[in-house]
Protein backbone atom coordinates (compact mmCIF):
# COMPACT_ATOMS: atom_id res chain seq x y z
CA UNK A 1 104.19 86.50 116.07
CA UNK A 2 102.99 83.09 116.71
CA UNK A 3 100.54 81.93 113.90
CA UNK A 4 100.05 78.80 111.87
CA UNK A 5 97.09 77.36 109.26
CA UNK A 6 96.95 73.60 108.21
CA UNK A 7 94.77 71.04 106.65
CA UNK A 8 95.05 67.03 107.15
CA UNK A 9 93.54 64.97 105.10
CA UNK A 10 90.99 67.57 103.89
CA UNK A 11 88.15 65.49 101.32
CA UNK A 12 85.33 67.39 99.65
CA UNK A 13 82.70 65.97 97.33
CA UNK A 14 79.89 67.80 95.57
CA UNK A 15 77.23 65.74 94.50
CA UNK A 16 79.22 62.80 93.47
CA UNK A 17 82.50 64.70 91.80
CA UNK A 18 85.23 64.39 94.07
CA UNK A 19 86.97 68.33 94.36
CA UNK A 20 89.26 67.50 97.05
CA UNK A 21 91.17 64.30 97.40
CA UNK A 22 93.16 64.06 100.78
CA UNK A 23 94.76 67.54 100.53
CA UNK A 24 97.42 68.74 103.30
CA UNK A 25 99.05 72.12 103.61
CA UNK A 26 100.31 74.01 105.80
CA UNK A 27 101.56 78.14 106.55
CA UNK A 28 103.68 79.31 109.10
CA UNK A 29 104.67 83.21 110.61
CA UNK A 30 107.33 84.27 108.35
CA UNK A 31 106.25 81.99 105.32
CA UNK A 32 104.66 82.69 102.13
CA UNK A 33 103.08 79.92 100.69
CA UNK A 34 101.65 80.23 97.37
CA UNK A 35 99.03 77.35 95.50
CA UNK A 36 98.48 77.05 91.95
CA UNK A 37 96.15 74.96 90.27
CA UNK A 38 93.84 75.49 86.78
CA UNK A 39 90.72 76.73 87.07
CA UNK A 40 88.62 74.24 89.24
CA UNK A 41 91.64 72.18 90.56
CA UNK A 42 89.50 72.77 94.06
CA UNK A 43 91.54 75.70 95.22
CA UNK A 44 88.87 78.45 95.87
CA UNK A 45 86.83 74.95 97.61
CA UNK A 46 90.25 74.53 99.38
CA UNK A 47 90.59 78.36 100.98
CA UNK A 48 86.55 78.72 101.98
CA UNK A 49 87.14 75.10 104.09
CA UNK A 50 90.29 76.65 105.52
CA UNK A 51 88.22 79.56 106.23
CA UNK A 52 85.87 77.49 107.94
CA UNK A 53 83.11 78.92 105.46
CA UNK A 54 82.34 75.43 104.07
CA UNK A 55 82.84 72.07 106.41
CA UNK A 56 84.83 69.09 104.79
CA UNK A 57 83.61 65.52 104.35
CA UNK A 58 87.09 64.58 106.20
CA UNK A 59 90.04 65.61 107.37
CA UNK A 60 90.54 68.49 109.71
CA UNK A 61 91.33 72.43 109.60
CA UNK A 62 93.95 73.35 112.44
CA UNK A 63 94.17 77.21 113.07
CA UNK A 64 97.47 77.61 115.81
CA UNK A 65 97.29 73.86 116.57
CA UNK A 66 93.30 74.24 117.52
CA UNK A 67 90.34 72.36 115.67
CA UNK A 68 89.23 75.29 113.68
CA UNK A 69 85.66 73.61 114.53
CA UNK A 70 86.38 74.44 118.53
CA UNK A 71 86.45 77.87 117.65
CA UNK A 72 84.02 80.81 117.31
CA UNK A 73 83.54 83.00 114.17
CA UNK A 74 85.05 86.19 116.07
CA UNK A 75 88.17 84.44 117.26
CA UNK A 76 89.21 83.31 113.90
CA UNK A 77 88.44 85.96 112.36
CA UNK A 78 91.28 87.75 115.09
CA UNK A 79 93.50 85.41 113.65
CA UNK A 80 92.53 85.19 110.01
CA UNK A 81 92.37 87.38 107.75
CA UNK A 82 90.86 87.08 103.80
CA UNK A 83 91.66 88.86 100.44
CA UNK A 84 89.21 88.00 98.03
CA UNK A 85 90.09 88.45 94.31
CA UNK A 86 87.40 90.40 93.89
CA UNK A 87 84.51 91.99 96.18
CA UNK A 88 81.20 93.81 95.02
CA UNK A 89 79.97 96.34 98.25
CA UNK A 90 76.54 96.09 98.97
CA UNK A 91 76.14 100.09 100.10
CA UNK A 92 77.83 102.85 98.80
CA UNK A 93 80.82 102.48 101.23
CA UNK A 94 83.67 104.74 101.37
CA UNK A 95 87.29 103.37 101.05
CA UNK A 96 87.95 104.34 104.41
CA UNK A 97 84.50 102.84 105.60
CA UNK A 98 85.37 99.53 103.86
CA UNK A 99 89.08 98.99 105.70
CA UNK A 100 87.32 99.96 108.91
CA UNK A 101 85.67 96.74 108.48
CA UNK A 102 88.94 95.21 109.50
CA UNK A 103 88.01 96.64 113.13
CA UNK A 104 85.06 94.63 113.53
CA UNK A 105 86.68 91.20 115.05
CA UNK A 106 87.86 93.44 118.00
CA UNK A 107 85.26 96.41 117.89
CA UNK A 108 82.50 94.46 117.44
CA UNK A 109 79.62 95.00 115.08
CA UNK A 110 78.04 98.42 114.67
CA UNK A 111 80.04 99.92 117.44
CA UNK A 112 81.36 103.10 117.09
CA UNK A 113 85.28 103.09 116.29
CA UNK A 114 87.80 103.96 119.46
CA UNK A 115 91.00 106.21 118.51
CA UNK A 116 92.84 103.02 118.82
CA UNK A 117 90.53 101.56 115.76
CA UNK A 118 91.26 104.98 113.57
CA UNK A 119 94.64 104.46 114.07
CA UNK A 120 94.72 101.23 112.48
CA UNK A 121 92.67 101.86 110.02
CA UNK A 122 94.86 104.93 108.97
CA UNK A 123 97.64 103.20 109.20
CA UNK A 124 96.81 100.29 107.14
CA UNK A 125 95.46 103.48 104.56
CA UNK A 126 98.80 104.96 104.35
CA UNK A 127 100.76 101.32 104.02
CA UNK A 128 99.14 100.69 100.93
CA UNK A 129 99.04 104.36 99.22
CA UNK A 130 95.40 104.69 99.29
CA UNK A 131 94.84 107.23 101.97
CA UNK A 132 94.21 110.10 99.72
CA UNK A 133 91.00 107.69 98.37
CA UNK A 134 89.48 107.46 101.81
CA UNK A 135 86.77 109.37 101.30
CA UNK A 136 85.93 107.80 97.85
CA UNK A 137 83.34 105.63 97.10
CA UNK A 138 84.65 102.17 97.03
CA UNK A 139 82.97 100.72 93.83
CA UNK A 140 84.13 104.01 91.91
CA UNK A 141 87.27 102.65 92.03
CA UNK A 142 89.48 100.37 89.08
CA UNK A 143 89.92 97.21 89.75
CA UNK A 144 93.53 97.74 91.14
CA UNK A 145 92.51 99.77 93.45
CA UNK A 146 89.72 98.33 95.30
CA UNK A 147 92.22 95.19 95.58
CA UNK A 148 94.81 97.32 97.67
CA UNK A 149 91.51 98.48 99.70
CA UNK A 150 90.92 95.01 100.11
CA UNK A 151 94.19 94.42 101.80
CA UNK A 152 94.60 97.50 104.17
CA UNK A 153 91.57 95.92 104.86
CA UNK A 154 92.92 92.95 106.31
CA UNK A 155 95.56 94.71 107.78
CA UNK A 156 93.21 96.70 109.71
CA UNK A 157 92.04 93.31 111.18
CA UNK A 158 94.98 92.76 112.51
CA UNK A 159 95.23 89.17 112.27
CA UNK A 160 98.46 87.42 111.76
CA UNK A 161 97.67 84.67 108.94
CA UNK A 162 96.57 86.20 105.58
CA UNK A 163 94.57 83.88 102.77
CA UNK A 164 94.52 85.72 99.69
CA UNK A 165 92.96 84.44 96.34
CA UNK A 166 95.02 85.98 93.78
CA UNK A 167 96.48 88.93 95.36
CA UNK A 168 97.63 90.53 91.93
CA UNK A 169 94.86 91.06 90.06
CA UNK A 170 94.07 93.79 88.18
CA UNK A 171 97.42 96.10 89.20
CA UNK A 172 99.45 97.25 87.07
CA UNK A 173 103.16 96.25 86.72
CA UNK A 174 104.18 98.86 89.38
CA UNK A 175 101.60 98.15 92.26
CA UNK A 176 102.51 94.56 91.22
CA UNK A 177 106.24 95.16 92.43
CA UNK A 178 104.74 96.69 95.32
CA UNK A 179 102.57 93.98 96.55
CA UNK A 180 105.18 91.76 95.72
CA UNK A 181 107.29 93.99 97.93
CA UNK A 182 104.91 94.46 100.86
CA UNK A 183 103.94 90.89 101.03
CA UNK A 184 107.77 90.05 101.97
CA UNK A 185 108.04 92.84 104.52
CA UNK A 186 104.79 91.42 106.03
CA UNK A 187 106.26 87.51 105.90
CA UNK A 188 109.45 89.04 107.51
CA UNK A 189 107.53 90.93 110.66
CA UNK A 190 106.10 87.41 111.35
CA UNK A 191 102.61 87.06 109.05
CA UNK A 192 101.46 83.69 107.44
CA UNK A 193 100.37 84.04 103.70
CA UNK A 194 99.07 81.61 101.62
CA UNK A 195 98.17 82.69 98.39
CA UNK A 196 96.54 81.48 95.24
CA UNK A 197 98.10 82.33 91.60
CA UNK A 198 98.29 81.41 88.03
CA UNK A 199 101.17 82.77 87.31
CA UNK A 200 104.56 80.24 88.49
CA UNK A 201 106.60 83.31 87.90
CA UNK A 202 105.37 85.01 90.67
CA UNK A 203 105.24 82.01 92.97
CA UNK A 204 108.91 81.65 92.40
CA UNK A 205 109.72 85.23 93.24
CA UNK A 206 107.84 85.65 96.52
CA UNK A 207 106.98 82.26 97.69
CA UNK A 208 108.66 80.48 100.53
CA UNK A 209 106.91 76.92 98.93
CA UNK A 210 104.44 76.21 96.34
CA UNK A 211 102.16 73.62 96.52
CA UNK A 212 100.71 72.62 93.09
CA UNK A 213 96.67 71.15 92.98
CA UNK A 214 95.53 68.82 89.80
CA UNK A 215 92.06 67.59 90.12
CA UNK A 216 91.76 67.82 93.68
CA UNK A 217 95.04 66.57 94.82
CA UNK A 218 98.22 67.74 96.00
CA UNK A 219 100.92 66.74 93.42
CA UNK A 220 104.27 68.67 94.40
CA UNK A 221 104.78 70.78 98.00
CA UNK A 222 108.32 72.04 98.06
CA UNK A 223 110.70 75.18 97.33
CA UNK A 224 109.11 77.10 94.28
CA UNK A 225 112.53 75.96 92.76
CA UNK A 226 112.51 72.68 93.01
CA UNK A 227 108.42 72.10 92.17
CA UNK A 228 107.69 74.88 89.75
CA UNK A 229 109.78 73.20 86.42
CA UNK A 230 109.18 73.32 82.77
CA UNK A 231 107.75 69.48 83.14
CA UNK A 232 105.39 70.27 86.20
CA UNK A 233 103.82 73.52 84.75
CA UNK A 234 103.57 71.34 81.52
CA UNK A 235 101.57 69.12 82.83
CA UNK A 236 99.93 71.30 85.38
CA UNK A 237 98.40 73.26 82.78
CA UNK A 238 98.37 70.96 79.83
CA UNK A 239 100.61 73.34 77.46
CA UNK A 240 104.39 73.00 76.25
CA UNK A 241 106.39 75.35 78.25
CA UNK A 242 109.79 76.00 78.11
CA UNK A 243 111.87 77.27 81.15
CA UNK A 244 114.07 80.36 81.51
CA UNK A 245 116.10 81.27 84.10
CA UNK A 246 117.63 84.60 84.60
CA UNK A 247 119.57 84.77 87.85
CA UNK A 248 116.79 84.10 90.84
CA UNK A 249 114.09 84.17 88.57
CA UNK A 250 112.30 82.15 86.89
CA UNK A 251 110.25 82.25 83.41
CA UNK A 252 108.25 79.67 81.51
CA UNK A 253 107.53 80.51 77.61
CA UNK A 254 105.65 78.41 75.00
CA UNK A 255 107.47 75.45 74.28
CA UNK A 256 107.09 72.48 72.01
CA UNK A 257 108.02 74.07 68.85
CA UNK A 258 110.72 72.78 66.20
């Protein structure tokens, strides 16, 4: 599976604050990358320009080595595919309604489904335990829940680089494991992943690289090992943390006591 999503030199302003400061990245099949950052470090700014939803003041967005400017809203979206943190439906959609959304790219819109569609949409249903909620309504559901719709979503689409803003909200510890679990199997059959998180635990468990954002700029891009530290989440985050590490893993705990 041939896919790869970059940024050069990527500046954004809003009015006159600067929110992006000559930020690079890049994600390639078989990688997970995942981005941290506080709370408007620029990374939701970051993913919607690498979406092509919002155009940069400078730089450029490359989508399999092509300007994503050259190309049309249908082909990307056969290439990318988004997991929002959250999602609010505007019509009472059922859960199987809302992953056959995925289909769209390729069916095209308000075409009726081929047996081909329904059998990725079923499939992508079973791969993330929701099938039995198919005929739900989709805002009925937890929180939790509608984010693995979200997903099977995506997979429905079909599209071989995934951008997903904070993949583990609102599961519990268990579907956590599991989306920790499916994301590798997906990185391993070839998918590109970048991901946003708060949490450098989970970053150093799943993540191929991390790429850490302060105030619009890229200050670390490496192995989650070598970037995610006791001294860079410190000052990431502005707290005292303290670092803990138990075999592969890798925990941070307030810090800066006597």
């Amino acid at each position: 599976m041939r896919a790869s999503l970059a940024c050069r030199e990527i500046v954004y302003r809003r009015a006159h604050a600067l929110i992006l400061d000559r930020v690079s990245l890049c994600v390639e099949a078989g990688e997970i990358v995942s981005l941290l950052g506080v709370n408007g470090a620029g990374k939701s700014t970051l993913l919607r320009i690498l979406l092509g939803l919002l155009p940069a003041q400078s730089g450029e967005v490359l989508l399999d080595g092509v300007a994503l400017g050259k190309l049309r809203r249908p082909a990307i979206a056969r290439r990318v595919a988004y997991v929002p943190q959250s999602h609010v439906a505007s019509f009472p959609y059922t859960v199987e309604q809302i992953v056959a959304l995925g289909r769209v790219p390729h069916a095209g819109l308000g075409r009726a489904l081929s047996a081909d569609d329904r059998r990725v949409v079923q499939a992508a249903l079973t791969r993330l335990d929701i099938a039995g909620l198919a005929a739900r309504n989709y805002m009925a559901l937890s929180g939790g829940e509608r984010q693995r719709v979200l997903l099977a979503r995506a997979l429905a689409q079909e599209a071989p680089i995934l951008v997903m803003d904070e993949p583990l909200t609102g599961l519990d510890f268990g579907h956590q494991l599991r989306m920790l679990s499916l994301l590798a199997e997906l990185a391993r059959e070839g998918y590109a992943i970048l991901q946003t998180t708060h949490r450098p635990d989970e970053a150093i468990q799943c993540a191929m690289r991390a790429v850490l954002l302060a105030a619009g700029r890229v200050i670390a891009n490496g192995p989650p090992h070598e970037v995610i530290t006791a001294a860079a989440i410190g000052a990431l985050y502005d707290v005292p943390v303290e670092q803990l590490d138990i075999g592969r893993s890798r925990f941070f705990v307030p810090g800066g006591g006597e």
